[in-house]
PDB file of N, CA and C in Angstrom:
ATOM      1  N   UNK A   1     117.065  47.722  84.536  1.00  0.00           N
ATOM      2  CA  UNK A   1     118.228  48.550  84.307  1.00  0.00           C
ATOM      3  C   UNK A   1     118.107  49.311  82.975  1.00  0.00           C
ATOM      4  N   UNK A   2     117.659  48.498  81.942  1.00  0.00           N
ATOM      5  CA  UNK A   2     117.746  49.122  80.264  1.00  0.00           C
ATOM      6  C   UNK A   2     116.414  50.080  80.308  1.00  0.00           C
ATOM      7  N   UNK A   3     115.637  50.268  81.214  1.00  0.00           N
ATOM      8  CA  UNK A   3     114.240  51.213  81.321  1.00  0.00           C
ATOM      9  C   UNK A   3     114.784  52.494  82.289  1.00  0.00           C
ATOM     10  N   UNK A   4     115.835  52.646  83.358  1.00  0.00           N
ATOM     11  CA  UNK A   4     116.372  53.286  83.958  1.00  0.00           C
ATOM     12  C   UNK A   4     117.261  54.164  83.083  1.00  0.00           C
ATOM     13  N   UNK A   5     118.439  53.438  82.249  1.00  0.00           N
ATOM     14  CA  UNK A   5     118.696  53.958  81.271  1.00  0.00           C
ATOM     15  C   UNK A   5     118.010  54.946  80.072  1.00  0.00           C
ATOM     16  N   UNK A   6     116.878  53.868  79.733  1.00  0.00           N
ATOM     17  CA  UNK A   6     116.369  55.081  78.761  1.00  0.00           C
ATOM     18  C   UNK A   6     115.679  56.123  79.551  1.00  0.00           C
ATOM     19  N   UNK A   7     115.018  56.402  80.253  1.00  0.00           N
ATOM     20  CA  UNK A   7     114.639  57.543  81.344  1.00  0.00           C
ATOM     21  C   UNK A   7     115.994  58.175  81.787  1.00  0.00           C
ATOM     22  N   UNK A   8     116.490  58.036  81.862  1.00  0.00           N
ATOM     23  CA  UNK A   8     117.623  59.089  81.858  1.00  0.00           C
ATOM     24  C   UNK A   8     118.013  59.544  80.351  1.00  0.00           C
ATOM     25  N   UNK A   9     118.352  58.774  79.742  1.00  0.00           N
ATOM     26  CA  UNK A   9     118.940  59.051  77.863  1.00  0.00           C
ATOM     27  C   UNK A   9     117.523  60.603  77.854  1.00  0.00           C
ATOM     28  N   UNK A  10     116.524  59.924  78.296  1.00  0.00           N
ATOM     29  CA  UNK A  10     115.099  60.963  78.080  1.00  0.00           C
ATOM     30  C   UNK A  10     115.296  62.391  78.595  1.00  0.00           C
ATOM     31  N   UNK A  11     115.724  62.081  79.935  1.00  0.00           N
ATOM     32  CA  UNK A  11     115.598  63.727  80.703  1.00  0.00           C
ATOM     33  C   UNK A  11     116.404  64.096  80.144  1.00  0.00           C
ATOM     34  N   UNK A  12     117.949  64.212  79.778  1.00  0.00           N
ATOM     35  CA  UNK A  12     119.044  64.631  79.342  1.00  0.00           C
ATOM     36  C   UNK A  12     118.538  65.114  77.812  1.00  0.00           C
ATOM     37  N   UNK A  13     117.875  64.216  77.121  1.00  0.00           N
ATOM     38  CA  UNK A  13     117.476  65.216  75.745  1.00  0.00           C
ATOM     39  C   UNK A  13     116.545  66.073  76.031  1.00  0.00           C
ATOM     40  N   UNK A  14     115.571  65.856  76.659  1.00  0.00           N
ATOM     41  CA  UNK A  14     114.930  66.940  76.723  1.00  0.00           C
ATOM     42  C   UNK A  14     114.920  67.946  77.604  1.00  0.00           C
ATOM     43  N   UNK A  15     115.641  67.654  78.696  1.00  0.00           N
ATOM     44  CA  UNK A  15     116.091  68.857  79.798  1.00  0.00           C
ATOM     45  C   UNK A  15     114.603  69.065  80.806  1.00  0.00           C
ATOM     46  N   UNK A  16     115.133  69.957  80.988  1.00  0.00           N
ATOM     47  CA  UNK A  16     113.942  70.767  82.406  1.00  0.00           C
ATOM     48  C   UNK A  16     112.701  71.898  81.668  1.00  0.00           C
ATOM     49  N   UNK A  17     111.274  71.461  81.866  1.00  0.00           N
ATOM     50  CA  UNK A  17     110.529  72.286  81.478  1.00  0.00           C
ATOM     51  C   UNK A  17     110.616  73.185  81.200  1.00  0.00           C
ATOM     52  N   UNK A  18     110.427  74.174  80.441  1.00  0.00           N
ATOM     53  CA  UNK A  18     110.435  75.550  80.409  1.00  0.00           C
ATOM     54  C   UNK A  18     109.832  76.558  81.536  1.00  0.00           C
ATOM     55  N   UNK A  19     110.613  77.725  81.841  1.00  0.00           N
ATOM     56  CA  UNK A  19     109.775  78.443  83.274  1.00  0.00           C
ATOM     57  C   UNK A  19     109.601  79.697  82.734  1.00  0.00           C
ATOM     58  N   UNK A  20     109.503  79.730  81.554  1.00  0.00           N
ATOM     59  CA  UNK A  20     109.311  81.361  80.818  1.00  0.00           C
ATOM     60  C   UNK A  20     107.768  82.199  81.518  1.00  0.00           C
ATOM     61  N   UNK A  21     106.692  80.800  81.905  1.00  0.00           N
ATOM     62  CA  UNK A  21     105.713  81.542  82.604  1.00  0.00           C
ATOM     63  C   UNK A  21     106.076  82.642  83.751  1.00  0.00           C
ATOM     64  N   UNK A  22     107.353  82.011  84.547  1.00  0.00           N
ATOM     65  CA  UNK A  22     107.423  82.884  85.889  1.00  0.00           C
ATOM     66  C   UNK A  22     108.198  83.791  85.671  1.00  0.00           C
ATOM     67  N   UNK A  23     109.115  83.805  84.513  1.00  0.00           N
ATOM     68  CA  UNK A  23     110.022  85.376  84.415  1.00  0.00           C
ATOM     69  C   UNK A  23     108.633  86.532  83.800  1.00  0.00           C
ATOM     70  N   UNK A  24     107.772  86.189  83.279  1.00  0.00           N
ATOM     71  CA  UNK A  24     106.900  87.423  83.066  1.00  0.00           C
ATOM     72  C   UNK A  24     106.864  87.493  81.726  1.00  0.00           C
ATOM     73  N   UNK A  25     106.091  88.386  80.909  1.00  0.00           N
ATOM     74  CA  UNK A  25     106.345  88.235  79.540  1.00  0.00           C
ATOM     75  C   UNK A  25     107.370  89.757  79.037  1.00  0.00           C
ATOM     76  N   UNK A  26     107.679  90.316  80.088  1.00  0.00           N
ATOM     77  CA  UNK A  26     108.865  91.415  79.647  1.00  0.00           C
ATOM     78  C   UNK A  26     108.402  92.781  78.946  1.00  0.00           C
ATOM     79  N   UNK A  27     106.871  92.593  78.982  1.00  0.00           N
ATOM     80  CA  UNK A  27     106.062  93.628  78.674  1.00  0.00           C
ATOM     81  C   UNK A  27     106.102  94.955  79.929  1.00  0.00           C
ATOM     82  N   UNK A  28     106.191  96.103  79.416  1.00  0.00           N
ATOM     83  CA  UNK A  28     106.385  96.957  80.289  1.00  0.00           C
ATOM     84  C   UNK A  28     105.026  97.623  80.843  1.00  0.00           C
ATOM     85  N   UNK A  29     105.066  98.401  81.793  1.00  0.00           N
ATOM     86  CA  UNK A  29     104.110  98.515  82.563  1.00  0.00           C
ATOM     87  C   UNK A  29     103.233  99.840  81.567  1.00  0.00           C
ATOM     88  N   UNK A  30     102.071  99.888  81.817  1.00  0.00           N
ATOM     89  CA  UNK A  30     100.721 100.461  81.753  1.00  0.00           C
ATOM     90  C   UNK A  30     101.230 101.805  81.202  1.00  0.00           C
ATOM     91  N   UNK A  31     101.463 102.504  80.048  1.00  0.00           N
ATOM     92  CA  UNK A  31     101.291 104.064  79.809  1.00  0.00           C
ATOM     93  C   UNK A  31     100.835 104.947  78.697  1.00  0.00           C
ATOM     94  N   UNK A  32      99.701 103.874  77.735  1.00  0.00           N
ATOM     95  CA  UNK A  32      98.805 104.279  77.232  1.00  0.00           C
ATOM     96  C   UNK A  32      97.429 103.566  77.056  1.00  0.00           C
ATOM     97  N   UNK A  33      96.513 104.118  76.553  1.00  0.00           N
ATOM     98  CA  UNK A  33      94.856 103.288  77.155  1.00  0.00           C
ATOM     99  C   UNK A  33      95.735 102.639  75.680  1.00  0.00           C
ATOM    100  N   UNK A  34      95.183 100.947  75.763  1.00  0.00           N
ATOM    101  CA  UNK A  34      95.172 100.030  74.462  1.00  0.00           C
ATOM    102  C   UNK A  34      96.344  99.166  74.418  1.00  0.00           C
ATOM    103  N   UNK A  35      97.330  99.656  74.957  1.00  0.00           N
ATOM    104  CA  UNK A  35      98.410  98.746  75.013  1.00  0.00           C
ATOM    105  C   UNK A  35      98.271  97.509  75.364  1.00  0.00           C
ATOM    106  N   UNK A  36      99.185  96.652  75.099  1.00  0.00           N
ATOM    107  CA  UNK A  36      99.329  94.737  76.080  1.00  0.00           C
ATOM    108  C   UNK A  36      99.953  95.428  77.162  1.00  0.00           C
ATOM    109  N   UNK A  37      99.433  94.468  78.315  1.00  0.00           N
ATOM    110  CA  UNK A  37     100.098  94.506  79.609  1.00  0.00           C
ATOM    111  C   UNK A  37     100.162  92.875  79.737  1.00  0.00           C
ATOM    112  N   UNK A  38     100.164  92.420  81.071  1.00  0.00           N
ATOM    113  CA  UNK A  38     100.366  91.373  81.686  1.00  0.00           C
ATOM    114  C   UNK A  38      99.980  91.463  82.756  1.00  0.00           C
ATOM    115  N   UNK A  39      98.442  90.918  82.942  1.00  0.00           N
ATOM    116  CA  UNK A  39      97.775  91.041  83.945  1.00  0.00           C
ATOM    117  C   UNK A  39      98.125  90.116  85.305  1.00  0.00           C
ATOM    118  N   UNK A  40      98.782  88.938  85.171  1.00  0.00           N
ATOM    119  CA  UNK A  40      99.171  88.165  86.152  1.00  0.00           C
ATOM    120  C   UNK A  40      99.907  87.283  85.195  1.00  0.00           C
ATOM    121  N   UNK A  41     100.977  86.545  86.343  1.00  0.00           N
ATOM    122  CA  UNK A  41     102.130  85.552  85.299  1.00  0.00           C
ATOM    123  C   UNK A  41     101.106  84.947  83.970  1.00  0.00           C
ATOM    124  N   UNK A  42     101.792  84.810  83.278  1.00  0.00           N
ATOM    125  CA  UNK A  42     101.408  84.338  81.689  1.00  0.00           C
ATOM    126  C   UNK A  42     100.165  84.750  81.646  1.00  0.00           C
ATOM    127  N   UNK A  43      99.357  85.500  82.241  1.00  0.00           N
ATOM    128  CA  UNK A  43      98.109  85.911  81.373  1.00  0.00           C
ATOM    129  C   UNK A  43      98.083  87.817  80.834  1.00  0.00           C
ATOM    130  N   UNK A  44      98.279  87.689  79.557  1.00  0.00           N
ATOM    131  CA  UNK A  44      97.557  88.943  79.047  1.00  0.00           C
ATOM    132  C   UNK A  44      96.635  89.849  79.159  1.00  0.00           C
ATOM    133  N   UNK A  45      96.741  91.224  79.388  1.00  0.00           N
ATOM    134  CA  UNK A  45      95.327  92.127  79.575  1.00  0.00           C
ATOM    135  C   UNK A  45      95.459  93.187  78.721  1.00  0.00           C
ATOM    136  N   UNK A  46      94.731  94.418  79.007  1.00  0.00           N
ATOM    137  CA  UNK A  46      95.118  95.241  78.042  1.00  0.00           C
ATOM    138  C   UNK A  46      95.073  96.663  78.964  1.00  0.00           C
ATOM    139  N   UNK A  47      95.859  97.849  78.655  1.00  0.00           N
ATOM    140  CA  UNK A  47      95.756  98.872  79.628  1.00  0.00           C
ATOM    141  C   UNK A  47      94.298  99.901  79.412  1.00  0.00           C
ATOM    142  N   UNK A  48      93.999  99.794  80.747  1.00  0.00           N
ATOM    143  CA  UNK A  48      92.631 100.765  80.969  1.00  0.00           C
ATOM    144  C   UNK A  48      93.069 101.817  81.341  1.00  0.00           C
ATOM    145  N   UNK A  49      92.276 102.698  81.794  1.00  0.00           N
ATOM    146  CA  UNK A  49      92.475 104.111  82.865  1.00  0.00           C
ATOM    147  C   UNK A  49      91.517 103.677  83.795  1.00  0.00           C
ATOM    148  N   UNK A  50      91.969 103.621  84.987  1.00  0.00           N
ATOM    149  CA  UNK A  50      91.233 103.548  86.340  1.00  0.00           C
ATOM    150  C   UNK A  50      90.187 104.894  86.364  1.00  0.00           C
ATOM    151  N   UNK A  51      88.475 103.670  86.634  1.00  0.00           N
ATOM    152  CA  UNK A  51      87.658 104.896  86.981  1.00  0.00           C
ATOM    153  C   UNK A  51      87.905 105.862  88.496  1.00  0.00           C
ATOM    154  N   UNK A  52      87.798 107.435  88.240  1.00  0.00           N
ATOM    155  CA  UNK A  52      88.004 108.022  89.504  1.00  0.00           C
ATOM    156  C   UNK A  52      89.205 108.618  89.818  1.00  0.00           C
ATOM    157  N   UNK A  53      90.152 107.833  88.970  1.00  0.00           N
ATOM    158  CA  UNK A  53      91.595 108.101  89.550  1.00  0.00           C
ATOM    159  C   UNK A  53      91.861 109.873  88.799  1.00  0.00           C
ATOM    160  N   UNK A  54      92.561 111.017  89.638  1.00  0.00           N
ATOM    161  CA  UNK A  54      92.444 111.889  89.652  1.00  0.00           C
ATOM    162  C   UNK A  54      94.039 112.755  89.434  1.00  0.00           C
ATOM    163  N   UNK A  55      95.034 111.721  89.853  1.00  0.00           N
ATOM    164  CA  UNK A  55      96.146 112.183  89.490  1.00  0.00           C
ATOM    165  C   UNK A  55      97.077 111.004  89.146  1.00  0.00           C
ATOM    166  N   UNK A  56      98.481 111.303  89.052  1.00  0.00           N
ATOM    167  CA  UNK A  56      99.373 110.218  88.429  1.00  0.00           C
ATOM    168  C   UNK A  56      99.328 109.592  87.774  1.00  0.00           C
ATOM    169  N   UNK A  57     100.114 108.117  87.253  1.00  0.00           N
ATOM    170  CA  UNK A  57      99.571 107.187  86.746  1.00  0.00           C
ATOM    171  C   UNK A  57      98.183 106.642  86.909  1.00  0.00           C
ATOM    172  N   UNK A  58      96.974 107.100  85.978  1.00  0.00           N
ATOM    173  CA  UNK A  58      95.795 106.592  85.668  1.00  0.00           C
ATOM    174  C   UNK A  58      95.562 105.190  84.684  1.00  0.00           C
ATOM    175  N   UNK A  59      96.510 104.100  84.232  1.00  0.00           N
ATOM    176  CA  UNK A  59      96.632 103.459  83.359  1.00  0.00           C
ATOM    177  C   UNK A  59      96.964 101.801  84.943  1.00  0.00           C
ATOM    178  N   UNK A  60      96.422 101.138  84.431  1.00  0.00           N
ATOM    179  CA  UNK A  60      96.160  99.584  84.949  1.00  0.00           C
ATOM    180  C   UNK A  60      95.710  98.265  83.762  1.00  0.00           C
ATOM    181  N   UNK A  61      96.209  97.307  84.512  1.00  0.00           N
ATOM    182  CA  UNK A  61      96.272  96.173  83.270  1.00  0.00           C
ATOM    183  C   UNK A  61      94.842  95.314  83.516  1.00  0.00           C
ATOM    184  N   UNK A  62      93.996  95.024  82.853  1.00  0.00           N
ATOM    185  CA  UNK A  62      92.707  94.390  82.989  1.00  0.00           C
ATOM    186  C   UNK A  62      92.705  93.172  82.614  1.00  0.00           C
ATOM    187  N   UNK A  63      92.147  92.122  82.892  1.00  0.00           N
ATOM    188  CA  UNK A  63      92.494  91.265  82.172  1.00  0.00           C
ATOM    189  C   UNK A  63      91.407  90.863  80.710  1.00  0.00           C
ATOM    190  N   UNK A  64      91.766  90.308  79.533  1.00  0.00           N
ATOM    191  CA  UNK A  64      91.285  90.181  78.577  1.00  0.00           C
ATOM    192  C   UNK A  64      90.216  88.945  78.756  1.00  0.00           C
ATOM    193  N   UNK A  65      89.978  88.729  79.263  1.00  0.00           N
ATOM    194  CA  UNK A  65      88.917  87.642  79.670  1.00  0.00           C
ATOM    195  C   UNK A  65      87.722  87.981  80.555  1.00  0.00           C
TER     196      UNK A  65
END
């Protein structure tokens, strides 16, 4: 019972993991070469210009690795 107790006393201080990975890092999308992007949830890239690309948005997130 007193081990049930403290496992609970536990979750209650410390709450529920953090999920900041899945909201994104709030970085906005691709619109100069060099910028941070966010190449996939929590990982960082940096903006390229797509080889070939001929009109519109030419800017994509690469990843830094």
């Amino acid at each position: 019972m007193r081990s049930l107790l403290g496992l609970t006393f536990a979750l209650l201080l410390c709450g529920c993991p953090s999920r900041a990975h899945e909201r994104g890092s709030g970085l906005p999308p691709c619109s100069k070469f060099g910028d941070q992007c966010e190449f996939s949830p929590g990982k960082l890239g940096s903006c390229v210009v797509r080889d070939g690309c001929t009109g519109g948005n030419c800017f994509t997130c690469q990843s830094q690795h």
